[in-house]
N, C-alpha and C. Protein backbone atom coordinates (compact mmCIF):
# COMPACT_ATOMS: atom_id res chain seq x y z
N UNK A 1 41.78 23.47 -53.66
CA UNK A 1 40.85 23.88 -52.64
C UNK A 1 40.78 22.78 -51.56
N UNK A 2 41.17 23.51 -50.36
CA UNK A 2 40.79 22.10 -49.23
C UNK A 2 39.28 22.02 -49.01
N UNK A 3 39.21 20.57 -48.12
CA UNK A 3 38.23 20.34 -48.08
C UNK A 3 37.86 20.44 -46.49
N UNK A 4 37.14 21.85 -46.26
CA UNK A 4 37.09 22.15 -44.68
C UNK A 4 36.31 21.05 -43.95
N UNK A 5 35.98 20.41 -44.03
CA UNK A 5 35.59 18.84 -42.98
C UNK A 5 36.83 18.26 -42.55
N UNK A 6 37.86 18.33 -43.50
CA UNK A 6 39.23 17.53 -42.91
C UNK A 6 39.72 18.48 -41.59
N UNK A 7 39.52 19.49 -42.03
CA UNK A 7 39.82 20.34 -40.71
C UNK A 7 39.46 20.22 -39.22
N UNK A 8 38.07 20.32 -39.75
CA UNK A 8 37.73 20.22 -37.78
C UNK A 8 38.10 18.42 -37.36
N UNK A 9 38.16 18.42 -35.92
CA UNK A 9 38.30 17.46 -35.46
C UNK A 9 37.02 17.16 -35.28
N UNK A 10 36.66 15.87 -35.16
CA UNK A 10 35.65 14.87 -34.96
C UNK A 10 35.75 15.11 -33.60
N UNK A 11 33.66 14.96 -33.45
CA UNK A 11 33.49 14.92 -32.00
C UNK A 11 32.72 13.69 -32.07
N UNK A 12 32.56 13.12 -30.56
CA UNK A 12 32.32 11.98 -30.16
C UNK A 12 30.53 12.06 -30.17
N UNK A 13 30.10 11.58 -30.66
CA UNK A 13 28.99 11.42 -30.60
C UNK A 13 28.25 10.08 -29.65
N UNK A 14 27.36 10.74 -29.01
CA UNK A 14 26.59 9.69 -28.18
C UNK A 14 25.58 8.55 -28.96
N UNK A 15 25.78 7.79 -28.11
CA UNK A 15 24.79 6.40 -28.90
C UNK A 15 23.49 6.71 -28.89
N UNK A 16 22.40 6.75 -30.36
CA UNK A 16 21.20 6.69 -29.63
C UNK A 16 20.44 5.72 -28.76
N UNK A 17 19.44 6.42 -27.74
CA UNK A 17 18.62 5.49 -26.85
C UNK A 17 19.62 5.63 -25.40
N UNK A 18 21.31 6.04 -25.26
CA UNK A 18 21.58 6.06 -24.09
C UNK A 18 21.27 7.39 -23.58
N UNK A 19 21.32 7.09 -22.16
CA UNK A 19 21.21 8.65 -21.24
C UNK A 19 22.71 9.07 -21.19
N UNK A 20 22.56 10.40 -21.36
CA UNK A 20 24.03 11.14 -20.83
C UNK A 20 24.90 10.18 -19.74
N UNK A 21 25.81 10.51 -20.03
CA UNK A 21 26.63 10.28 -18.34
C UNK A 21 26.67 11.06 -17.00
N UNK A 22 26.54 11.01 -15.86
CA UNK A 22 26.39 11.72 -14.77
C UNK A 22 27.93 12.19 -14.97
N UNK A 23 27.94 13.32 -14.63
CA UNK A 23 29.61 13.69 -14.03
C UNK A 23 30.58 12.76 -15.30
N UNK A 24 30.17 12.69 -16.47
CA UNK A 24 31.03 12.13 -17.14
C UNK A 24 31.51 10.87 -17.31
N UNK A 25 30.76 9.87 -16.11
CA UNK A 25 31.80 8.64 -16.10
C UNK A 25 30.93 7.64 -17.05
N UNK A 26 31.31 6.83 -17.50
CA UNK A 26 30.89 6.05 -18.64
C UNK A 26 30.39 4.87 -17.88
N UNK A 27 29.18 5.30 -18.68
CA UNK A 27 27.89 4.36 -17.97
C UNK A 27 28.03 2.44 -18.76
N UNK A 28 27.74 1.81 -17.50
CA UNK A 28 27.90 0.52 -17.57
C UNK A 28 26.88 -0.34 -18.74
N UNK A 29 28.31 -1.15 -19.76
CA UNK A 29 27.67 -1.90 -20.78
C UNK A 29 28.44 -2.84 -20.89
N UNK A 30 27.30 -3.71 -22.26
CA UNK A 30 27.79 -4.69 -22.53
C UNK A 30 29.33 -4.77 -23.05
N UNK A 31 29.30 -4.25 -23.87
CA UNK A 31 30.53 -4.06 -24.78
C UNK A 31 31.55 -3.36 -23.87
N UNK A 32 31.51 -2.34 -22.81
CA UNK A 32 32.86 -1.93 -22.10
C UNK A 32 33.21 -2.97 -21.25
N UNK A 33 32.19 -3.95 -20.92
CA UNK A 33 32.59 -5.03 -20.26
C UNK A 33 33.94 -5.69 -20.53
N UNK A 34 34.72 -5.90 -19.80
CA UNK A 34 36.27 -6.52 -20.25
C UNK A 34 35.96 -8.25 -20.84
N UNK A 35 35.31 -9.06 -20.13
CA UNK A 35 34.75 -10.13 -20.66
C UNK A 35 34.11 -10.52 -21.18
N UNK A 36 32.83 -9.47 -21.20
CA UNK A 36 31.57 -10.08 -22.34
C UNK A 36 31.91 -9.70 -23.80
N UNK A 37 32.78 -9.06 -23.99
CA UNK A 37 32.63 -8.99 -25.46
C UNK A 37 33.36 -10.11 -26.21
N UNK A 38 34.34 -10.68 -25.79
CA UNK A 38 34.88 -12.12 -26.02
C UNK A 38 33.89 -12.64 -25.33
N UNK A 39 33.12 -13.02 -24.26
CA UNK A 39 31.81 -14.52 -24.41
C UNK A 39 30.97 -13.90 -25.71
N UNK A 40 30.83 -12.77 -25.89
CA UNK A 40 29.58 -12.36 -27.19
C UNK A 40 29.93 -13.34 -28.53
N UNK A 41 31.43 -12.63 -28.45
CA UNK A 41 32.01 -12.81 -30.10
C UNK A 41 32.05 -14.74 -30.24
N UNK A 42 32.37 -15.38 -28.98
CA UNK A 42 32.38 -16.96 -28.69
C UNK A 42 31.36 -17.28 -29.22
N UNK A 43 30.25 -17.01 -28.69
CA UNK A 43 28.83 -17.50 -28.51
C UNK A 43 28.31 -17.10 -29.85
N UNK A 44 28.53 -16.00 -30.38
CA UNK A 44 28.23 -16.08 -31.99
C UNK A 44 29.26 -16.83 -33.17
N UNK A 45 30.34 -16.89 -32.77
CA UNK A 45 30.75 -18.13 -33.75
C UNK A 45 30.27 -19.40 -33.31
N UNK A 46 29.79 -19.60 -32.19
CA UNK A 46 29.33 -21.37 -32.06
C UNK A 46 28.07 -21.58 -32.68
N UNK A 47 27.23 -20.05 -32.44
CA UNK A 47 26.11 -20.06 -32.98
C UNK A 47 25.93 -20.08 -34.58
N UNK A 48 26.56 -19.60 -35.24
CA UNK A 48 26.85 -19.99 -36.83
C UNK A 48 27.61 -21.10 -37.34
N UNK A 49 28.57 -21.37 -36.34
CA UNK A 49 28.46 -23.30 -36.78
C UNK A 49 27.52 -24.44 -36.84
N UNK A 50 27.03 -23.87 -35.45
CA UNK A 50 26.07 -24.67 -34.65
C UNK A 50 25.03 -25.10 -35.82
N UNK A 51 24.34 -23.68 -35.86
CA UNK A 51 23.16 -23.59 -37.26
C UNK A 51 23.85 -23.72 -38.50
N UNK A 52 24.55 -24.08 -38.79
CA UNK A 52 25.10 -24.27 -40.23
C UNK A 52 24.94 -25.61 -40.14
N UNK A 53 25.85 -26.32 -39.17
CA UNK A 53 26.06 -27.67 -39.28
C UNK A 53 24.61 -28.77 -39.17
N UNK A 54 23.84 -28.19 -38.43
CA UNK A 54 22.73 -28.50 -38.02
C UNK A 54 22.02 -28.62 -39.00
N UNK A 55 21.34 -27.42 -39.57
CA UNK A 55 20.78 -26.91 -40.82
C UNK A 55 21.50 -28.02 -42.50
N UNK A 56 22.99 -27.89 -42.24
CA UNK A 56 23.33 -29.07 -43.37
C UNK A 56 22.66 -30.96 -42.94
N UNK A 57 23.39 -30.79 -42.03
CA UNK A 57 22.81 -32.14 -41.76
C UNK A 57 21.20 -32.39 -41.78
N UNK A 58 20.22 -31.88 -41.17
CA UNK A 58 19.32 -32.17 -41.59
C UNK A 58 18.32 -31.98 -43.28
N UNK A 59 18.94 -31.24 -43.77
CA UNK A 59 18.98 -30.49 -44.93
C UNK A 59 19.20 -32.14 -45.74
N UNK A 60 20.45 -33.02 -45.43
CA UNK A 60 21.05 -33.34 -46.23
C UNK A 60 20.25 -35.25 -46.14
N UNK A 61 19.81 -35.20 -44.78
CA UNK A 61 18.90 -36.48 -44.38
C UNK A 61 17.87 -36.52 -45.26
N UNK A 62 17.01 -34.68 -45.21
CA UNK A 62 15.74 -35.11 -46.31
C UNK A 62 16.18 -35.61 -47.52
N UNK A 63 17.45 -35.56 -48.14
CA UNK A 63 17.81 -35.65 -49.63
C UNK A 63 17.51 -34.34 -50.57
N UNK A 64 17.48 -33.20 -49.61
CA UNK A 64 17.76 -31.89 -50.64
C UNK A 64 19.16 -31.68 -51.57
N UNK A 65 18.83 -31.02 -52.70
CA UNK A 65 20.51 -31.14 -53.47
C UNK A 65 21.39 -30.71 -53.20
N UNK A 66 22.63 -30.39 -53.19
CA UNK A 66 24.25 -29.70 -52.98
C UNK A 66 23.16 -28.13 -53.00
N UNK A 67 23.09 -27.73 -54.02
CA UNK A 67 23.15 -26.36 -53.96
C UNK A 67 22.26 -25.88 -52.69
N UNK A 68 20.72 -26.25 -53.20
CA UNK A 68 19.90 -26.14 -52.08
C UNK A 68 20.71 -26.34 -50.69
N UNK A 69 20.97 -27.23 -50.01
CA UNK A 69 21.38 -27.56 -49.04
C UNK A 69 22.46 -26.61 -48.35
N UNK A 70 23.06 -26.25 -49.37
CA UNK A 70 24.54 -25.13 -48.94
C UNK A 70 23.80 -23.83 -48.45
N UNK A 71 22.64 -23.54 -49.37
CA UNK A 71 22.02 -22.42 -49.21
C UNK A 71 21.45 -22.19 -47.79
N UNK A 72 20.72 -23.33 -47.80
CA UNK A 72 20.10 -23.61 -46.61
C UNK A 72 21.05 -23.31 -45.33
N UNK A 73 21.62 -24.41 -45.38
CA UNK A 73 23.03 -24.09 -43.96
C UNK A 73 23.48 -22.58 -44.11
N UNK A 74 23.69 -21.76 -45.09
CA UNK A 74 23.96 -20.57 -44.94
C UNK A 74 22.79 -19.55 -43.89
N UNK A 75 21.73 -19.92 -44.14
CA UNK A 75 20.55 -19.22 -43.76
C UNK A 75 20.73 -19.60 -42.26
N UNK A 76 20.86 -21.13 -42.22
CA UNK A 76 21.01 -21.53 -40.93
C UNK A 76 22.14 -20.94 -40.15
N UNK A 77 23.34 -20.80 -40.56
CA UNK A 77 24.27 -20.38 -39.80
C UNK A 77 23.81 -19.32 -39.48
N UNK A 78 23.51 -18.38 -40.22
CA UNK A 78 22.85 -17.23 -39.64
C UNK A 78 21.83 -16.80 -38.84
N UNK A 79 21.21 -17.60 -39.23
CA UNK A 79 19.68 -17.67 -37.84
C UNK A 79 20.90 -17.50 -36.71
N UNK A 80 21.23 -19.33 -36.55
CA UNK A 80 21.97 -19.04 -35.14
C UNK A 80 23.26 -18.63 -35.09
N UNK A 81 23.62 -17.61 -35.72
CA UNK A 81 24.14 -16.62 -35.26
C UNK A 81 23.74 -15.17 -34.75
N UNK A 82 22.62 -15.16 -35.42
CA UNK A 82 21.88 -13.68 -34.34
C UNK A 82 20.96 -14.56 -33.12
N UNK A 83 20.60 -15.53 -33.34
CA UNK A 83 20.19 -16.27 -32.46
C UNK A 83 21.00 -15.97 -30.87
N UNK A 84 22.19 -16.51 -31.07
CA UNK A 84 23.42 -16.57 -30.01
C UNK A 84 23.67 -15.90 -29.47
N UNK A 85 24.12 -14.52 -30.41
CA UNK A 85 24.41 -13.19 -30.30
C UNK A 85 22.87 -12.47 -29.16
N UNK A 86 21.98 -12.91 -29.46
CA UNK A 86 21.13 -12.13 -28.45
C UNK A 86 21.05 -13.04 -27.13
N UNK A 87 21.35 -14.25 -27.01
CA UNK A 87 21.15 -14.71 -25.72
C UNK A 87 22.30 -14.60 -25.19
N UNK A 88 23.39 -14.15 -25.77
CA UNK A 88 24.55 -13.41 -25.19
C UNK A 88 24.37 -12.77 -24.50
N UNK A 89 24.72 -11.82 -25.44
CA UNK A 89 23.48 -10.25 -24.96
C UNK A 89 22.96 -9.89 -23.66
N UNK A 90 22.29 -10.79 -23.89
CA UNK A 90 20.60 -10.72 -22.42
C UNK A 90 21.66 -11.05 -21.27
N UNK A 91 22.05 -12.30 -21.31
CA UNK A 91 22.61 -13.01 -20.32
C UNK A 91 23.58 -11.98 -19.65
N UNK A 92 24.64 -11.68 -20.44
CA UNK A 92 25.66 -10.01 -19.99
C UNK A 92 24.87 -8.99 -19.47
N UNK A 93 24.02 -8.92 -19.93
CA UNK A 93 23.35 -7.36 -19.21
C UNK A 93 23.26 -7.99 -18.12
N UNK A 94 22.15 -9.16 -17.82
CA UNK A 94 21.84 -9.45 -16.37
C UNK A 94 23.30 -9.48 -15.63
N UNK A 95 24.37 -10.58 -15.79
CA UNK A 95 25.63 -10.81 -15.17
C UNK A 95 26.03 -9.06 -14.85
N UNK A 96 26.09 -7.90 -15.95
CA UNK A 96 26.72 -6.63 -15.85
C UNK A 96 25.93 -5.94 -14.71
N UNK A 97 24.65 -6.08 -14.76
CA UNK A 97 23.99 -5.67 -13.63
C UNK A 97 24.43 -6.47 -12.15
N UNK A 98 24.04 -7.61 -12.19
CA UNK A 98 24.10 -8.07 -10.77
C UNK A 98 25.96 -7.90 -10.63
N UNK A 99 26.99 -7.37 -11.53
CA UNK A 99 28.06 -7.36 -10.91
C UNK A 99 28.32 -5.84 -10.29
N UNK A 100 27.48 -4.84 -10.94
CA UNK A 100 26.92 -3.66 -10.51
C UNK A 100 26.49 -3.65 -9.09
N UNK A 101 25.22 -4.42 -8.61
CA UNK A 101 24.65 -4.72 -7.40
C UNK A 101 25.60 -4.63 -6.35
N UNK A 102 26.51 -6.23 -6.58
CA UNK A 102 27.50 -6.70 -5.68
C UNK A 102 28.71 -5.59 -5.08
N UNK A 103 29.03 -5.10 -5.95
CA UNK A 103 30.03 -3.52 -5.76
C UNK A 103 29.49 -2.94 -4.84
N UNK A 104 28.30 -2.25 -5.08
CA UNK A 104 27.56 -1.46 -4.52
C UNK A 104 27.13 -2.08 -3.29
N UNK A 105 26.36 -2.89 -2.97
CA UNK A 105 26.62 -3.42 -1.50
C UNK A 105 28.26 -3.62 -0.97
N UNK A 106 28.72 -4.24 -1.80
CA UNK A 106 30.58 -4.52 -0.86
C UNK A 106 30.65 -3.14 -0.52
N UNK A 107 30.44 -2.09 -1.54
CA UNK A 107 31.02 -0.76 -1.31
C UNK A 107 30.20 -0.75 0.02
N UNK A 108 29.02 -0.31 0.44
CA UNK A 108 28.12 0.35 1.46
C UNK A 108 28.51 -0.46 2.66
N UNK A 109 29.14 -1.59 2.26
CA UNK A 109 29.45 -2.27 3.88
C UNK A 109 30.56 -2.09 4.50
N UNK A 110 31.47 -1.89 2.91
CA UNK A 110 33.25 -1.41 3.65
C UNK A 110 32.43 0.26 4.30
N UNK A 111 31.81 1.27 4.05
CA UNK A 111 31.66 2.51 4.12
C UNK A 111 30.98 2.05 5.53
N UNK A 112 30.19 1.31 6.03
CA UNK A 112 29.62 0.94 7.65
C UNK A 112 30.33 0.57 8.11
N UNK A 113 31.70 -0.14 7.99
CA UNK A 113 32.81 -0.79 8.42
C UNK A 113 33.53 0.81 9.35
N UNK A 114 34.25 1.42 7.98
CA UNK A 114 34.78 2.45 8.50
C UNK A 114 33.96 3.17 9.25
N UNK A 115 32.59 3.55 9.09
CA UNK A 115 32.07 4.43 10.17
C UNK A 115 32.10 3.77 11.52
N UNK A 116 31.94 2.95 11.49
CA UNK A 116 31.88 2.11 12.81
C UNK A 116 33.03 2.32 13.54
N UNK A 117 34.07 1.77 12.97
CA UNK A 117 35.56 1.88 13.00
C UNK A 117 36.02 3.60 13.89
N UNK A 118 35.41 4.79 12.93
CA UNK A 118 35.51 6.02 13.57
C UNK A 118 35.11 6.18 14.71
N UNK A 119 33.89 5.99 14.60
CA UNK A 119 32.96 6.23 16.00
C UNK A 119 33.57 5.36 17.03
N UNK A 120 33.85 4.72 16.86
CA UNK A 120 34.72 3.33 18.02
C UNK A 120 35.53 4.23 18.72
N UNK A 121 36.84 4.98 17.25
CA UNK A 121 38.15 5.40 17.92
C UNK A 121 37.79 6.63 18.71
N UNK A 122 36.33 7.55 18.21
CA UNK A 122 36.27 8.39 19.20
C UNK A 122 35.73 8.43 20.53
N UNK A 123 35.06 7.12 20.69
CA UNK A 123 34.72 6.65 21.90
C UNK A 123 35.91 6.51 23.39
């Protein structure tokens, strides 16, 4: 007996919390970003060294034991690694937006350029 789920094709399901797309075009994020998702993935491995190493070393000044201490830096790496990961984050949205902005004005000024440009030649 098959198993009719293998059959149909998979449909794409939308993320929750986003809005549709206008006309289809895929609305601006972090992750389609060509660069932020390598600064994300950066910034969270520095951030789980960071807090690991940190977290051992001071861990290891009070005179806590091997085990304790490993544990500890584990916890730590992880703090700052979601730590990182969200000031990533934040920081990309703002950069994704204001690179949004900048388009959009360049665009509206090349578009006054050419009108200008028209009206000139029909003068």
């Amino acid at each position: 007996m098959a198993d009719s789920r293998k059959d149909k094709p998979a449909k794409a399901k939308p993320k929750k919390g986003s809005p549709p797309a206008p006309g289809g075009e895929p609305l601006p994020s972090v992750a389609a970003h060509p660069r932020a998702g390598g600064q994300v993935a950066r910034a969270k491995a520095w951030g789980g060294l960071g807090g690991f190493a940190l977290t051992a070393y001071l861990s290891y000044g009070a005179g806590v034991p091997i085990p304790s201490l490993l544990l500890r830096a584990i916890a730590g790496g992880i703090v700052g690694w979601v730590v990182l990961w969200a000031v990533a984050v934040t920081v990309w949205r703002h950069l994704v937006i204001a690179e949004l902005r900048a388009a959009r004005v360049a665009r509206r000024a090349e578009a006054e350029r050419r009108a200008a440009a028209a009206a000139q030649a029909r003068s």
